[in-house]
PDB file of N, CA and C in Angstrom:
ATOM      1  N   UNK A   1     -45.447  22.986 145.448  1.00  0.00           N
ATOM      2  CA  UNK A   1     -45.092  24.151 144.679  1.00  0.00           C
ATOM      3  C   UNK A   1     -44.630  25.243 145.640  1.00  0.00           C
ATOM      4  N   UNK A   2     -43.762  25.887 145.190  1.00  0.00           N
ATOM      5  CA  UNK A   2     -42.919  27.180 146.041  1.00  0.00           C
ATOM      6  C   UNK A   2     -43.613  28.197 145.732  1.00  0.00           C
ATOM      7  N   UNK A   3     -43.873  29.393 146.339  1.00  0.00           N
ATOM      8  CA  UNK A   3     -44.408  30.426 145.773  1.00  0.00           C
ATOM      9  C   UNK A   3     -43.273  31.674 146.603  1.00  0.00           C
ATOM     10  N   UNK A   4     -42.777  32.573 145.441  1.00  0.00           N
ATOM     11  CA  UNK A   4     -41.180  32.922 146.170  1.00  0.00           C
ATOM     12  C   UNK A   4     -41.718  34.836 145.934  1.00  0.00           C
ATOM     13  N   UNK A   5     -41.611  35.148 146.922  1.00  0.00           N
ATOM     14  CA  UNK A   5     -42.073  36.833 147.095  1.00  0.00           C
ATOM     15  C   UNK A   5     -40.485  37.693 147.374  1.00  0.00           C
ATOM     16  N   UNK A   6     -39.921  37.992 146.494  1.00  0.00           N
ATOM     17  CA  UNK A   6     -38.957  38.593 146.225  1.00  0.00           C
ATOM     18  C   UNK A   6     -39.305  40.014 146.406  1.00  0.00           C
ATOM     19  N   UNK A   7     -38.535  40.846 146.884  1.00  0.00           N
ATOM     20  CA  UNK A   7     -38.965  42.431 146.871  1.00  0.00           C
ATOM     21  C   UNK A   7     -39.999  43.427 147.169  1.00  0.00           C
ATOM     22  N   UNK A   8     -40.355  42.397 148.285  1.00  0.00           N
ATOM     23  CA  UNK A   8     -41.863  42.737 148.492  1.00  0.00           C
ATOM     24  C   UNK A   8     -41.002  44.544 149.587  1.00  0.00           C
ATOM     25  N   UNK A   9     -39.931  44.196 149.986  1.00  0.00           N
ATOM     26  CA  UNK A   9     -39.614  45.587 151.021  1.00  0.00           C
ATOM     27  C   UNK A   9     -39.110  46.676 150.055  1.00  0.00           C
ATOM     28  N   UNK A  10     -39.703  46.274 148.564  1.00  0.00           N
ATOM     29  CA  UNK A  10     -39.170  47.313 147.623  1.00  0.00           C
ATOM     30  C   UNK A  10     -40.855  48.116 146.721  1.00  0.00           C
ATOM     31  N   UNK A  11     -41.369  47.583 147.581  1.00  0.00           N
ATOM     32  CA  UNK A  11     -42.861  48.043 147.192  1.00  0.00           C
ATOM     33  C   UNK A  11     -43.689  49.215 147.791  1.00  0.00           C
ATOM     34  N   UNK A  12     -44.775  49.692 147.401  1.00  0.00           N
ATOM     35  CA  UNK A  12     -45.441  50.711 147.661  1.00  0.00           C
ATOM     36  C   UNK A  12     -45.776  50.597 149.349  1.00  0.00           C
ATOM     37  N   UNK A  13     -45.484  50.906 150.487  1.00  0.00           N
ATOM     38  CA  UNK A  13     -46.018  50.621 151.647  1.00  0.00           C
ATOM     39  C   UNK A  13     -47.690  50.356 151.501  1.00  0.00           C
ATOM     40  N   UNK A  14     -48.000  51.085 150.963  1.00  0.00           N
ATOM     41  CA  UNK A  14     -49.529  51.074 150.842  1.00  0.00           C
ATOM     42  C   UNK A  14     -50.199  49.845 149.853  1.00  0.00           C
ATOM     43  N   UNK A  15     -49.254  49.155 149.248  1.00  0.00           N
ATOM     44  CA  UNK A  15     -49.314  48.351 148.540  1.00  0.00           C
ATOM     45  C   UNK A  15     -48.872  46.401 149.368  1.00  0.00           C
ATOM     46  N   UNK A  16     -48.064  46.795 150.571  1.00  0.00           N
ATOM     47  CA  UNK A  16     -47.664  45.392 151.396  1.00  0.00           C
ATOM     48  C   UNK A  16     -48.472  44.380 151.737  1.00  0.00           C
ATOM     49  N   UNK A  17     -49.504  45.396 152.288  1.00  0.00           N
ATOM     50  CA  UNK A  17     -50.436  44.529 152.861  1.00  0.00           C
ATOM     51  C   UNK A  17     -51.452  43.825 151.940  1.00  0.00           C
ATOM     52  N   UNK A  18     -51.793  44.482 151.088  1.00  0.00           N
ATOM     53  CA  UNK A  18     -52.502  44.183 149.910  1.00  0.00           C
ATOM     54  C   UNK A  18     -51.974  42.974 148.830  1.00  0.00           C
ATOM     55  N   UNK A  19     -50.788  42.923 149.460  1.00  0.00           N
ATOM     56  CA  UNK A  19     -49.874  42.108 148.404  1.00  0.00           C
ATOM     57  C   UNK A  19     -50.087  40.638 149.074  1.00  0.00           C
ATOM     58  N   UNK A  20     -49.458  40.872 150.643  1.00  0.00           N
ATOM     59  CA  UNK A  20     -49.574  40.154 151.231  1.00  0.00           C
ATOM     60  C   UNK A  20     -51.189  39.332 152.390  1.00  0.00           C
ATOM     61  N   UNK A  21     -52.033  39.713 152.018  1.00  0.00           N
ATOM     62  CA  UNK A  21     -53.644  39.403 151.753  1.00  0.00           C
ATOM     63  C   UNK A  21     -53.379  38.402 150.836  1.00  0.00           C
ATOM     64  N   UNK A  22     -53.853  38.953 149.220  1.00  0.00           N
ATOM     65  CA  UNK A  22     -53.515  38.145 148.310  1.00  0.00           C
ATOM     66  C   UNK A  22     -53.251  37.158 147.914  1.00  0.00           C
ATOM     67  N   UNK A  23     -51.729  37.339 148.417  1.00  0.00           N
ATOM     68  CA  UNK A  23     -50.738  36.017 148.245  1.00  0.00           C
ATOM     69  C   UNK A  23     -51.308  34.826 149.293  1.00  0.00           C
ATOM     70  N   UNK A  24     -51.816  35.489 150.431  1.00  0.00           N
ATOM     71  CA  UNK A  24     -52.405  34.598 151.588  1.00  0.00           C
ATOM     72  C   UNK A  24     -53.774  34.017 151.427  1.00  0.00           C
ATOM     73  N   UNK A  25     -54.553  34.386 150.767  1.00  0.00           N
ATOM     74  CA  UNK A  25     -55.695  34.062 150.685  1.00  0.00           C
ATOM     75  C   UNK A  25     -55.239  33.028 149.312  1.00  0.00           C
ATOM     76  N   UNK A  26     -54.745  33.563 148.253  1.00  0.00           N
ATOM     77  CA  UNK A  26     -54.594  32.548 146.739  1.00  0.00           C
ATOM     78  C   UNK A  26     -53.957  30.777 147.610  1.00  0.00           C
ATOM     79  N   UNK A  27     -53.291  31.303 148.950  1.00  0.00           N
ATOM     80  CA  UNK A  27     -52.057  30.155 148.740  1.00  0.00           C
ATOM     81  C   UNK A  27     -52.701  28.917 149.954  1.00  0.00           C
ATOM     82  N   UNK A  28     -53.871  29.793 151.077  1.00  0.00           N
ATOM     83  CA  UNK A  28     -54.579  28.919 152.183  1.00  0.00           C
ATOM     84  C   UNK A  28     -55.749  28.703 151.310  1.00  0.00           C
ATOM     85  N   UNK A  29     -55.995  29.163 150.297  1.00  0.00           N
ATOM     86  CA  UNK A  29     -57.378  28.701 149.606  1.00  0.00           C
ATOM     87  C   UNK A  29     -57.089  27.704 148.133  1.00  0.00           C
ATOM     88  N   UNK A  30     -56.252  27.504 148.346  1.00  0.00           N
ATOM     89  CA  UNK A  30     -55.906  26.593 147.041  1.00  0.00           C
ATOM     90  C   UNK A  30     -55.826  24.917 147.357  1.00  0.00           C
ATOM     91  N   UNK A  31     -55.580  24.261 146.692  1.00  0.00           N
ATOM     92  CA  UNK A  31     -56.236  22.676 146.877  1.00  0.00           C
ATOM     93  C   UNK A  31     -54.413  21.814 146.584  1.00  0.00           C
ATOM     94  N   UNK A  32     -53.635  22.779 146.496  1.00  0.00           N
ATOM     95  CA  UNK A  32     -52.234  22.150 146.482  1.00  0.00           C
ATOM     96  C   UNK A  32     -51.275  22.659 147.525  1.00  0.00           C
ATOM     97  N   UNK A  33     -50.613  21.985 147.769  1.00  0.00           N
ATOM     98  CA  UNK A  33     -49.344  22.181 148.938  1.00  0.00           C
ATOM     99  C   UNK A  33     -48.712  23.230 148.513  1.00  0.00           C
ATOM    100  N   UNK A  34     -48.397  24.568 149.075  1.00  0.00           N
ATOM    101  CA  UNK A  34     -47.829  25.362 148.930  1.00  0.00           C
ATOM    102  C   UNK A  34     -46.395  25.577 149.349  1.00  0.00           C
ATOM    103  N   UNK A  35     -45.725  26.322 149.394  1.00  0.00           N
ATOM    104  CA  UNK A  35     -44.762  26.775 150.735  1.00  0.00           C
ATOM    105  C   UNK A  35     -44.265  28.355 149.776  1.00  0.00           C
ATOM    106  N   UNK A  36     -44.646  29.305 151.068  1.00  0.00           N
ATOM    107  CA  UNK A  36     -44.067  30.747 150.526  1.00  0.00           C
ATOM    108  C   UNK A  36     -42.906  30.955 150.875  1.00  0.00           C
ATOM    109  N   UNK A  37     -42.055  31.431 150.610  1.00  0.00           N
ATOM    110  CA  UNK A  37     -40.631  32.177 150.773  1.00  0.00           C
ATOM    111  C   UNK A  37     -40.855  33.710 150.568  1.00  0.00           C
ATOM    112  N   UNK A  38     -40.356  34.018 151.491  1.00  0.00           N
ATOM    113  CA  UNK A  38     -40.544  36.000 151.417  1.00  0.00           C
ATOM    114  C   UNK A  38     -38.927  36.206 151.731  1.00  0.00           C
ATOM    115  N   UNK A  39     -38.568  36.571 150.687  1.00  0.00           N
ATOM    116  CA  UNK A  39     -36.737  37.332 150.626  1.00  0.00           C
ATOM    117  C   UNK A  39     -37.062  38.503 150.520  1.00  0.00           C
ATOM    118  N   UNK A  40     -36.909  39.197 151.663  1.00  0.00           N
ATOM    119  CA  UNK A  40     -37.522  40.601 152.176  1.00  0.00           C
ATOM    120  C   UNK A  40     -36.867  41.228 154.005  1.00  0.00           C
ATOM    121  N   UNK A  41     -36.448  42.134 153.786  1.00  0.00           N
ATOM    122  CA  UNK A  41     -36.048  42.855 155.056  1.00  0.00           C
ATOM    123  C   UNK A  41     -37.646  43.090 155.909  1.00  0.00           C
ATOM    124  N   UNK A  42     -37.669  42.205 157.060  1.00  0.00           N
ATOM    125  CA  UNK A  42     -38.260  42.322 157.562  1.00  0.00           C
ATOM    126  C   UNK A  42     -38.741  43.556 158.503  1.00  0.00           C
ATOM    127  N   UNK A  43     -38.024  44.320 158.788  1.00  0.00           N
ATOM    128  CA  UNK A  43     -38.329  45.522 159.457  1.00  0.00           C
ATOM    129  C   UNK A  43     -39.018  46.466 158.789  1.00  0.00           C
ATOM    130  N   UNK A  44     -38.795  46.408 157.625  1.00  0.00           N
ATOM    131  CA  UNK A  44     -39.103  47.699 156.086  1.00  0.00           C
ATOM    132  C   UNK A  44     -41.181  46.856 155.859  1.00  0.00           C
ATOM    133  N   UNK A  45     -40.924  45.554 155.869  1.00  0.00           N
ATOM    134  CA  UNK A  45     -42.415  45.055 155.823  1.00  0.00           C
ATOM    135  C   UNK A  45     -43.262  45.067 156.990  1.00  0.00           C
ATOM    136  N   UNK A  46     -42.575  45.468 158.275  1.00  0.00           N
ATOM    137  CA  UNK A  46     -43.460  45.225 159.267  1.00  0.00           C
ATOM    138  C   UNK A  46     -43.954  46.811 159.686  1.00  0.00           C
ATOM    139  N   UNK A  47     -42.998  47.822 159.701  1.00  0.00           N
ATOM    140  CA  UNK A  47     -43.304  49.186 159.404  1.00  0.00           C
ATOM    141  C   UNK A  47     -44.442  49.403 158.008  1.00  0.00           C
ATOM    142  N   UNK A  48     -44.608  48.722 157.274  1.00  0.00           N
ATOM    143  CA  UNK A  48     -45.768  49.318 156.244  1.00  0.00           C
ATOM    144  C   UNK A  48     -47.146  48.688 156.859  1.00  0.00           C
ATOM    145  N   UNK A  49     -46.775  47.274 157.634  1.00  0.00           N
ATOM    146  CA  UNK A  49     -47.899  46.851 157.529  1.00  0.00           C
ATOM    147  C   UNK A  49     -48.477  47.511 159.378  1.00  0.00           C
ATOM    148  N   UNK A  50     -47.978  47.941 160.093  1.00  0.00           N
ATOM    149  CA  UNK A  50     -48.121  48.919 160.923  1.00  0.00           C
ATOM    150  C   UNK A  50     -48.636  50.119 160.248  1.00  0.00           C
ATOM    151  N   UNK A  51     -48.434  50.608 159.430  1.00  0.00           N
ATOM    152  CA  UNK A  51     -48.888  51.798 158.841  1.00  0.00           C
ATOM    153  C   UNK A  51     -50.564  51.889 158.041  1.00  0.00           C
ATOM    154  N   UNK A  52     -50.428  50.330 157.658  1.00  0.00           N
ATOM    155  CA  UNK A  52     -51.773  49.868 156.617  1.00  0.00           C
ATOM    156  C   UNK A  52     -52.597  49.553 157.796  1.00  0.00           C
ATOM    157  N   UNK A  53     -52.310  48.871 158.805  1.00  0.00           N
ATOM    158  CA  UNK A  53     -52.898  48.005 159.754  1.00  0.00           C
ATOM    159  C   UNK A  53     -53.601  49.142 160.836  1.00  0.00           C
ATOM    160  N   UNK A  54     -53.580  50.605 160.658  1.00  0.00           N
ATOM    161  CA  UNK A  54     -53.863  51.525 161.617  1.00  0.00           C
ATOM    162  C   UNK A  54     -55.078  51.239 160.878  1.00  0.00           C
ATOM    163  N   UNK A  55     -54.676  52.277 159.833  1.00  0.00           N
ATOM    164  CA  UNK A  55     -56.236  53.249 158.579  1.00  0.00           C
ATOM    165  C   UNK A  55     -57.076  51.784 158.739  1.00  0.00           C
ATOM    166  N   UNK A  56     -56.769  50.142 159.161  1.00  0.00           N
ATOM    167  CA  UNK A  56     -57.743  49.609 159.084  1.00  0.00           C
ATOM    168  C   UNK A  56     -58.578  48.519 160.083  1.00  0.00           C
ATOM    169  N   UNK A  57     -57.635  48.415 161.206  1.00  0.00           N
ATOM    170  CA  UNK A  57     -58.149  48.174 162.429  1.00  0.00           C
ATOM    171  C   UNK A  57     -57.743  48.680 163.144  1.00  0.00           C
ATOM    172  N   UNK A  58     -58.561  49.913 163.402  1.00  0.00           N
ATOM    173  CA  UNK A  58     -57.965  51.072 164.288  1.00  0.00           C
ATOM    174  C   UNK A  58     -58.376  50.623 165.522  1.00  0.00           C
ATOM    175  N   UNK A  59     -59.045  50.034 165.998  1.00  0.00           N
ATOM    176  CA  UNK A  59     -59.408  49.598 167.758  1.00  0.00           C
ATOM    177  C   UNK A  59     -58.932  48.160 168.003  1.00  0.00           C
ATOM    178  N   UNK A  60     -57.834  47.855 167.107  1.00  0.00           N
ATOM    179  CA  UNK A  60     -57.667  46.281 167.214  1.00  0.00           C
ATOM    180  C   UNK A  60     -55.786  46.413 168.049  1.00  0.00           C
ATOM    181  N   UNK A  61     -55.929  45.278 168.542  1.00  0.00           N
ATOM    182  CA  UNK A  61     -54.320  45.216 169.234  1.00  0.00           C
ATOM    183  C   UNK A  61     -53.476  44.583 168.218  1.00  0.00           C
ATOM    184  N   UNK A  62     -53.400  44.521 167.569  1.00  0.00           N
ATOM    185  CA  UNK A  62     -53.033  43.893 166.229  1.00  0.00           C
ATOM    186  C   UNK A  62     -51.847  44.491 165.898  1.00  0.00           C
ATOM    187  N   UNK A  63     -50.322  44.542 165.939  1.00  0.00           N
ATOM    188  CA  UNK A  63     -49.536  45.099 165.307  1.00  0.00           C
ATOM    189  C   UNK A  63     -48.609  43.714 163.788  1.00  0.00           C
ATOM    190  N   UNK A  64     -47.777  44.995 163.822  1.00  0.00           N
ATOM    191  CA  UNK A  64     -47.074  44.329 162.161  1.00  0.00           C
ATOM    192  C   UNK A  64     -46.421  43.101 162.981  1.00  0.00           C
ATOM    193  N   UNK A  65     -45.801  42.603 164.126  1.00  0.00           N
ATOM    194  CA  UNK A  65     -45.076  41.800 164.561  1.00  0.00           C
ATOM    195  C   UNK A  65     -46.027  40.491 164.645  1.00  0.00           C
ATOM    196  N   UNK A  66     -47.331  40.976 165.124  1.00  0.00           N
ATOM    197  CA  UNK A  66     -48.423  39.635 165.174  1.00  0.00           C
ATOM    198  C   UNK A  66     -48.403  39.323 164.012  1.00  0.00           C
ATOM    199  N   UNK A  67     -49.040  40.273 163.225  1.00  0.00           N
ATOM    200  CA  UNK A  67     -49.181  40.074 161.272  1.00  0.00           C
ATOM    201  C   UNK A  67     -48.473  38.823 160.924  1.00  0.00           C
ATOM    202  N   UNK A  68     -47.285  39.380 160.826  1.00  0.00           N
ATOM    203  CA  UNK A  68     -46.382  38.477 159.999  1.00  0.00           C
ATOM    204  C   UNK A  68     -45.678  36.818 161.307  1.00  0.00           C
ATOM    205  N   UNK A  69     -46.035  37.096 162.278  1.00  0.00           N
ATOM    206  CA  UNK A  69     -46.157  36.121 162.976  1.00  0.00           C
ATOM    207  C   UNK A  69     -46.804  34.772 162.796  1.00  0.00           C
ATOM    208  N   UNK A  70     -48.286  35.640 162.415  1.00  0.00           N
ATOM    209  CA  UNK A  70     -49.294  34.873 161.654  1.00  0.00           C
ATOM    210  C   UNK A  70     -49.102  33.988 160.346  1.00  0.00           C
ATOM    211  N   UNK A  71     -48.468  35.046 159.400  1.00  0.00           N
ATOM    212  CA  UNK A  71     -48.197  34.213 158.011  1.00  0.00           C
ATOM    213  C   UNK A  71     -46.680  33.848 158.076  1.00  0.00           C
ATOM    214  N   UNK A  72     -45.718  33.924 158.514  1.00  0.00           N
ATOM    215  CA  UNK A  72     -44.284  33.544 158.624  1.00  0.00           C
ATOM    216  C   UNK A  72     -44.387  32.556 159.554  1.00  0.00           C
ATOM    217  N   UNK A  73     -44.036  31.036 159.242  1.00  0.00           N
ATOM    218  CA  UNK A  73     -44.111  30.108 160.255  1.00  0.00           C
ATOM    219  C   UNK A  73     -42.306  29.728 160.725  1.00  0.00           C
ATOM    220  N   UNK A  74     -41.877  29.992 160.023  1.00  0.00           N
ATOM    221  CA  UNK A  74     -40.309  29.264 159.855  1.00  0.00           C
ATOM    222  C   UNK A  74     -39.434  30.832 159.694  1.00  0.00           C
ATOM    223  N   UNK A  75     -38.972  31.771 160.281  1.00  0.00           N
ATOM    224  CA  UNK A  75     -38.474  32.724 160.146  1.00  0.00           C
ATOM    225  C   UNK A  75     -37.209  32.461 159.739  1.00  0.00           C
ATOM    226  N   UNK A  76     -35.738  32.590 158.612  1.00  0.00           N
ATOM    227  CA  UNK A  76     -34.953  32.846 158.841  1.00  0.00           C
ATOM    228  C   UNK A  76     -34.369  33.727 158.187  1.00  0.00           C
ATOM    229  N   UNK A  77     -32.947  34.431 159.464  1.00  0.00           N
ATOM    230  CA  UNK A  77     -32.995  35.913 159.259  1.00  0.00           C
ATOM    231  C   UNK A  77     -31.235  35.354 158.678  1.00  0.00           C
ATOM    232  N   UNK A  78     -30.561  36.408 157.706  1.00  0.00           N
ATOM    233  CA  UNK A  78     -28.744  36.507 157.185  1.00  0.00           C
ATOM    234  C   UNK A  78     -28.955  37.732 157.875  1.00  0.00           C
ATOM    235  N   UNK A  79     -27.732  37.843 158.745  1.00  0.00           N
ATOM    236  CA  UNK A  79     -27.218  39.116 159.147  1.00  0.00           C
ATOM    237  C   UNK A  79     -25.758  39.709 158.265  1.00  0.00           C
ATOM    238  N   UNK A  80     -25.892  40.974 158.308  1.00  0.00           N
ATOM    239  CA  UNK A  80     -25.105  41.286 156.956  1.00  0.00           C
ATOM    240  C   UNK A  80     -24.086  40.991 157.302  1.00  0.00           C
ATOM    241  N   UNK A  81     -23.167  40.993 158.453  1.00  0.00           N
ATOM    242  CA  UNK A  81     -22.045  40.181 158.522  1.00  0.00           C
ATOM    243  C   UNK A  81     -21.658  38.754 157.725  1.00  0.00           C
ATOM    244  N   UNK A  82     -22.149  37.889 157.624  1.00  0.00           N
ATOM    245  CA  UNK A  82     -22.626  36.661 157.294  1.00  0.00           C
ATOM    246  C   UNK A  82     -22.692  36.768 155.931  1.00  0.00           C
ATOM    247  N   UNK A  83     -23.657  37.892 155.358  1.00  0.00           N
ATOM    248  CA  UNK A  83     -23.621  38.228 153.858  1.00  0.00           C
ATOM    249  C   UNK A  83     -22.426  38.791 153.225  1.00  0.00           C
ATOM    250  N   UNK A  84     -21.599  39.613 154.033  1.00  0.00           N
ATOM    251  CA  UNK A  84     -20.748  40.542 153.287  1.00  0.00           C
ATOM    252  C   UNK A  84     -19.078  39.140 153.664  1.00  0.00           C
ATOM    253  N   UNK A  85     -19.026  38.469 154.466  1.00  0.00           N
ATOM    254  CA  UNK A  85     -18.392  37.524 154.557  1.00  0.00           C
ATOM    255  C   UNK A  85     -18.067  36.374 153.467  1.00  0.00           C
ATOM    256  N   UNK A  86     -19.551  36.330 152.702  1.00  0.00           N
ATOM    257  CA  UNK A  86     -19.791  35.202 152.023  1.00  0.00           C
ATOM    258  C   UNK A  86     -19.778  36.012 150.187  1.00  0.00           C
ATOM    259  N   UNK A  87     -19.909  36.951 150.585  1.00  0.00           N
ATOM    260  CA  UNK A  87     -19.954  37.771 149.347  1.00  0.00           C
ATOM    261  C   UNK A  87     -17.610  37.406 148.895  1.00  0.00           C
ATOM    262  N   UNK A  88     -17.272  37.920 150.029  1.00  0.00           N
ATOM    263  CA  UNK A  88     -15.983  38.057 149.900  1.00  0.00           C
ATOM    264  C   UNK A  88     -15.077  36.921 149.364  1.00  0.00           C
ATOM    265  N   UNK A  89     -15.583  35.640 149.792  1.00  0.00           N
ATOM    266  CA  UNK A  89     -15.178  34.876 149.684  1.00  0.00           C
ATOM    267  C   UNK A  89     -15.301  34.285 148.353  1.00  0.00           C
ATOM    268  N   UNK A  90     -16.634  34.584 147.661  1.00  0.00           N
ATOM    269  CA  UNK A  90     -17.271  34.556 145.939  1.00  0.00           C
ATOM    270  C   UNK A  90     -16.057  35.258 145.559  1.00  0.00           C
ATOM    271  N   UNK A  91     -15.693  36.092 145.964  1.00  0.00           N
ATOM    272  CA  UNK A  91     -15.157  37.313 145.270  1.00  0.00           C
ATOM    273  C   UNK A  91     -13.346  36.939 145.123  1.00  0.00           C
ATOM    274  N   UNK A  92     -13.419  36.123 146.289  1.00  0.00           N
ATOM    275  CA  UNK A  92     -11.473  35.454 146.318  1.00  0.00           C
ATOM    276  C   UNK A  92     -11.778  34.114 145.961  1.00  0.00           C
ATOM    277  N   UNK A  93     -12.685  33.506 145.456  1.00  0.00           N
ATOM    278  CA  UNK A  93     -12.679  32.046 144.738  1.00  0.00           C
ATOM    279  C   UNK A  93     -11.841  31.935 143.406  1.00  0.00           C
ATOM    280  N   UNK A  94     -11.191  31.411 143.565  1.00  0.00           N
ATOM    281  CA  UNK A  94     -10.573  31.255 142.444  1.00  0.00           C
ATOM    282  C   UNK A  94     -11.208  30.297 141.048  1.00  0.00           C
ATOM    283  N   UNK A  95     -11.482  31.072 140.067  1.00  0.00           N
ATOM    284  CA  UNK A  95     -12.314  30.741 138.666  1.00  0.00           C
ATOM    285  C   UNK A  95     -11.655  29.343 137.976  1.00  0.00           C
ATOM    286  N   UNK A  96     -10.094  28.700 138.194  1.00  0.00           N
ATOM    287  CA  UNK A  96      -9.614  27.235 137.945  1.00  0.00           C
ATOM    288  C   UNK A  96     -10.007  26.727 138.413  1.00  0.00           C
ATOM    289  N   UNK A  97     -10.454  26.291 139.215  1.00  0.00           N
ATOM    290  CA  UNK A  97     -11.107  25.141 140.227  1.00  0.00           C
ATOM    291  C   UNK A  97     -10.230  24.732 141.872  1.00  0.00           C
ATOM    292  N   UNK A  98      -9.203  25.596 141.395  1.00  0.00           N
ATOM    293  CA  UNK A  98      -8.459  25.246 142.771  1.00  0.00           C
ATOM    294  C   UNK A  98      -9.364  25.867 144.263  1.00  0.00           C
ATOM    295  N   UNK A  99      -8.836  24.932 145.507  1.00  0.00           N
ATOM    296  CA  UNK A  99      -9.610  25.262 146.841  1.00  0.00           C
ATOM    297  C   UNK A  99      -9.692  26.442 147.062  1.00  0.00           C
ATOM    298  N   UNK A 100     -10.152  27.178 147.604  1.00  0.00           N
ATOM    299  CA  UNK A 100     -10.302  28.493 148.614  1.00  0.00           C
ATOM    300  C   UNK A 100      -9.604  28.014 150.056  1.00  0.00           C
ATOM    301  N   UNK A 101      -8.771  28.667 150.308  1.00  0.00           N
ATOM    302  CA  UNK A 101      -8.097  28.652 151.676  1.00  0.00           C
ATOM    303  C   UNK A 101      -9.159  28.780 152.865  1.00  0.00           C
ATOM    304  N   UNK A 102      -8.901  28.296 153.882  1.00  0.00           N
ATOM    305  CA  UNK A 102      -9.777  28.374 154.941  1.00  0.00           C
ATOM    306  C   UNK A 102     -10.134  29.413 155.865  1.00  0.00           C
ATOM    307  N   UNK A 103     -10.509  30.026 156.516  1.00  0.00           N
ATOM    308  CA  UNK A 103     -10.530  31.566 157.381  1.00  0.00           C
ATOM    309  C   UNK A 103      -9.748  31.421 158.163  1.00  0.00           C
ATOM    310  N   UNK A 104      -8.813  31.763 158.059  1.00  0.00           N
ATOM    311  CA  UNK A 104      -7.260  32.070 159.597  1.00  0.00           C
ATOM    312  C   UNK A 104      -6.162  31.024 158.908  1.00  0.00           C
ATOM    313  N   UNK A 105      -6.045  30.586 157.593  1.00  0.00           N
ATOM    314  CA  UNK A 105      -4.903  29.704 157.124  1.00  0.00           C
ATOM    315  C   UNK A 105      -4.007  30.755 156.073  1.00  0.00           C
TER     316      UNK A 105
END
């Protein structure tokens, strides 16, 4: 089973870590094969959980980069180049079914 965390960098900062607890504890304590997907700007989640991660291990070396180190095993990142490339190309597809030309033809 997939368990898919959409918008988590659209959430309460004070709310990330809490989310992401949660989701971690429901998904390493459960008796079925999991796999999480987090479609989320990683910089926007690692800044909250730096922010949560003070008020609560304040003498710990612990930052947001270990955090999600911890629960992210398989990182992969779209750079918006890549996105706004692929967006364009949706956008010059032609709706008959004919090919899309190739990049530089």
């Amino acid at each position: 089973m997939a368990v898919i965390i959409d918008g988590l960098d659209a959430c309460e900062q004070d709310k990330v870590l809490q989310m992401l607890d949660t989701v971690g504890v429901r998904v390493l304590f459960s008796k079925g094969p999991f796999i999480s997907i987090f479609a989320s700007d990683p910089h926007i989640i690692i800044k909250a959980i730096n922010q949560n991660l003070n008020s609560v291990l304040r003498d710990s070396n612990i930052n947001g980069h270990d955090y999600m180190r911890n629960i992210v095993h398989l990182p992969v990142f779209l750079n918006s180049r890549g996105l706004s490339r692929a967006k364009k190309l949706c956008m010059a597809a032609p709706t008959n079914g004919e090919a899309v030309p190739a990049e530089g033809t």
